[in-house]
C-alpha atoms as a PDB file:
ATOM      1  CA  UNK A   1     -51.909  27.170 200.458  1.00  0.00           C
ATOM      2  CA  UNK A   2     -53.983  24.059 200.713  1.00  0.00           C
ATOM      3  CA  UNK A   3     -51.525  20.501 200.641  1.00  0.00           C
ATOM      4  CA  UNK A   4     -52.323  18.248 198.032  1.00  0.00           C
ATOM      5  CA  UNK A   5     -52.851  14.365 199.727  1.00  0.00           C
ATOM      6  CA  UNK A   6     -50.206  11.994 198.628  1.00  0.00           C
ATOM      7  CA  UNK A   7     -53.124   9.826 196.841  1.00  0.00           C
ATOM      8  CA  UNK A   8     -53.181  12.835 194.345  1.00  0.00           C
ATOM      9  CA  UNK A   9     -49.733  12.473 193.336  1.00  0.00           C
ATOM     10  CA  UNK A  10     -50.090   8.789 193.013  1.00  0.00           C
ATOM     11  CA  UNK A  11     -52.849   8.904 190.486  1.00  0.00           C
ATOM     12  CA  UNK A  12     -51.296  12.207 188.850  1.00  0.00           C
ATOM     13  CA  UNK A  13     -48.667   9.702 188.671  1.00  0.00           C
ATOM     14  CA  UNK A  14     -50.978   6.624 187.031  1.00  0.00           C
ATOM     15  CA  UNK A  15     -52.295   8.982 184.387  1.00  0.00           C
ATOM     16  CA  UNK A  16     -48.875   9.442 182.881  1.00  0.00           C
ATOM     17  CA  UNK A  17     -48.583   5.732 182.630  1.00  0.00           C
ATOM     18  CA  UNK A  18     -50.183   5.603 178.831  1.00  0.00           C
ATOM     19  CA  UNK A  19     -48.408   8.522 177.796  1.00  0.00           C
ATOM     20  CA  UNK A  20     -45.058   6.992 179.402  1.00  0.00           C
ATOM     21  CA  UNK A  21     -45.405   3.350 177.578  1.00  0.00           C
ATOM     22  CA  UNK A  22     -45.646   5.082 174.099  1.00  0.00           C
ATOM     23  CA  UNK A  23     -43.014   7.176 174.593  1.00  0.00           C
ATOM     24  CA  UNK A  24     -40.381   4.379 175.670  1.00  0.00           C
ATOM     25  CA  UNK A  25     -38.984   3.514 172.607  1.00  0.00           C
ATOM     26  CA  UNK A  26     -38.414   7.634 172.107  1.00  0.00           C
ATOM     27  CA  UNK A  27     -37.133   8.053 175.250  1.00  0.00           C
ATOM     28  CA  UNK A  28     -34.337   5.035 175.302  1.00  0.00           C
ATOM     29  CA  UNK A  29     -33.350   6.007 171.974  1.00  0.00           C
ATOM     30  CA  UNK A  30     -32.992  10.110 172.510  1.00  0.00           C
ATOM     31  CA  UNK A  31     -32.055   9.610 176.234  1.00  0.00           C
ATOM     32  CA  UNK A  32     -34.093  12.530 177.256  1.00  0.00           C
ATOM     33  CA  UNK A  33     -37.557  12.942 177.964  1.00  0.00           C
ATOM     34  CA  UNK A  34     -39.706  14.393 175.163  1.00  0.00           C
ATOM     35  CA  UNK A  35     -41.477  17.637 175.298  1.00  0.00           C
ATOM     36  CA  UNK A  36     -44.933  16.778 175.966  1.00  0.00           C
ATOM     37  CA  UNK A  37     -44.025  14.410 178.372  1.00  0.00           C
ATOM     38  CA  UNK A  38     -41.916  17.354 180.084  1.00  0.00           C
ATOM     39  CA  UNK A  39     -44.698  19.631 179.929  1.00  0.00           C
ATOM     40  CA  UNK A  40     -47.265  16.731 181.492  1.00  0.00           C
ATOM     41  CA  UNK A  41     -44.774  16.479 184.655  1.00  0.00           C
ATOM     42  CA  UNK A  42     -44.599  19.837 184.950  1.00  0.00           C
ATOM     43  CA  UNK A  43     -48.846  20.165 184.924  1.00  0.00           C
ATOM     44  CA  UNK A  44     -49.193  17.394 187.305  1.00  0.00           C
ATOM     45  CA  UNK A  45     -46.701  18.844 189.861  1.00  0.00           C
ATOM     46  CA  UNK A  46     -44.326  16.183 189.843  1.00  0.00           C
ATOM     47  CA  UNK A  47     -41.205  18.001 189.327  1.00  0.00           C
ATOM     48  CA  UNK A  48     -42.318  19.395 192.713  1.00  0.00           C
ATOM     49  CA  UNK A  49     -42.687  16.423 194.987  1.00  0.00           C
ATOM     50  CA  UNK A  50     -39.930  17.522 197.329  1.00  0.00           C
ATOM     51  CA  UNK A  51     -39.182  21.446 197.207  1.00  0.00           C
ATOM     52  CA  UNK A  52     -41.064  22.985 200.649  1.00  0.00           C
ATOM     53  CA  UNK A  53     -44.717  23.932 200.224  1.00  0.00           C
ATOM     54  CA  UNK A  54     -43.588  27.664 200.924  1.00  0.00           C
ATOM     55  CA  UNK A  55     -41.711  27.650 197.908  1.00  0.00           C
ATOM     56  CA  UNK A  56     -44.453  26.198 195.665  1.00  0.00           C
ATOM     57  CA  UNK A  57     -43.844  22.388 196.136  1.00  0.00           C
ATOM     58  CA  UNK A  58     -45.334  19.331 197.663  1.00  0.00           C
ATOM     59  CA  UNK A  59     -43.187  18.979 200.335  1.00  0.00           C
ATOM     60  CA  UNK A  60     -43.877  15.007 200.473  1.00  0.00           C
ATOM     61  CA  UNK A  61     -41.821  13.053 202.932  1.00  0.00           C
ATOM     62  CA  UNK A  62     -38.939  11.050 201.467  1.00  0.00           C
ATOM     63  CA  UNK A  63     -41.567   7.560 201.360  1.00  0.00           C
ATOM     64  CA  UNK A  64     -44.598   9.212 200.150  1.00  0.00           C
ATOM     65  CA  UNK A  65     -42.046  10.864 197.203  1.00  0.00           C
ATOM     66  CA  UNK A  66     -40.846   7.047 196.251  1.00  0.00           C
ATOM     67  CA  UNK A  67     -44.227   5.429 196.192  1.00  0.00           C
ATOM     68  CA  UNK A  68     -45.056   8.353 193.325  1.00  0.00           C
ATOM     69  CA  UNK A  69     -41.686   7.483 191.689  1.00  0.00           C
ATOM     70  CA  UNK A  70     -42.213   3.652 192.212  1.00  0.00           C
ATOM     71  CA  UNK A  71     -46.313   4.330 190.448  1.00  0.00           C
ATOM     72  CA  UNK A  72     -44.479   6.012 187.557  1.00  0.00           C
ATOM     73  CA  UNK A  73     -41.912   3.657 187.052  1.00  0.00           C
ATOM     74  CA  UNK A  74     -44.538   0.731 187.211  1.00  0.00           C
ATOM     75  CA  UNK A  75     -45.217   1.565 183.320  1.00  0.00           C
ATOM     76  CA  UNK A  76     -41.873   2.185 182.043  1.00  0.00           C
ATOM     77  CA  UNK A  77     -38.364   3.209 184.420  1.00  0.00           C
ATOM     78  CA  UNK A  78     -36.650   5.441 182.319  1.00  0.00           C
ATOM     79  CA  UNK A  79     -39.344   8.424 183.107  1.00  0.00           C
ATOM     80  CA  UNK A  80     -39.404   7.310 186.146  1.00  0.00           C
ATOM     81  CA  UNK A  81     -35.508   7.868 186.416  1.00  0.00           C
ATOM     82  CA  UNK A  82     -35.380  10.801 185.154  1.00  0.00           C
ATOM     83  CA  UNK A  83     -37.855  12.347 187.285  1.00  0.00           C
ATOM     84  CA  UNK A  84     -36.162  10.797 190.297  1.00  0.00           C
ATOM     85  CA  UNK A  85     -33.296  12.394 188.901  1.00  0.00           C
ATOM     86  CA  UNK A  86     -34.449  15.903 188.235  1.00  0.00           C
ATOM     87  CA  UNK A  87     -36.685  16.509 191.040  1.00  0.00           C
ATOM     88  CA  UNK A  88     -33.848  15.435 193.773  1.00  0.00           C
ATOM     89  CA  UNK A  89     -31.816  17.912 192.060  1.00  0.00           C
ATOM     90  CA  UNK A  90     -34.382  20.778 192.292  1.00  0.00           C
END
């Protein structure tokens, strides 16, 4: 298993910026994320920054992991909280 560079993550991370901004309003007024945004974290990896690379995840140290949660939340922080959220608990 090849490891993806931290610079990946980041810009997997950037990508999801438009997508995050126009789904703001949704996502403060549902207080959840909505599907397609879901199904874009779970594309890019990102609900996998921390589990170990033998089970299928990044395995990114604790300060690469925040500088991808810090790029997401640089559009919009309630994503960005929630994915902080959710992939600590994974």
């Amino acid at each position: 298993m090849t490891e993806t560079p931290v610079t990946e993550y980041l810009e997997r991370a950037r990508e999801l910026g438009p997508d995050l901004e126009a789904a703001a309003d949704e996502i403060e007024r549902r207080r959840e994320l909505p599907e397609p945004i879901v199904e874009a974290l779970i594309d890019r990896g990102l609900f996998r920054l921390l589990l170990p690379r033998l089970l299928g995840g990044a395995e990114l140290p604790p300060a690469a992991y925040v500088q991808v949660i810090e790029e997401g939340r640089s559009t919009t922080p309630a994503p960005a909280g929630a994915l902080a959220r959710l992939t600590a608990a994974r």
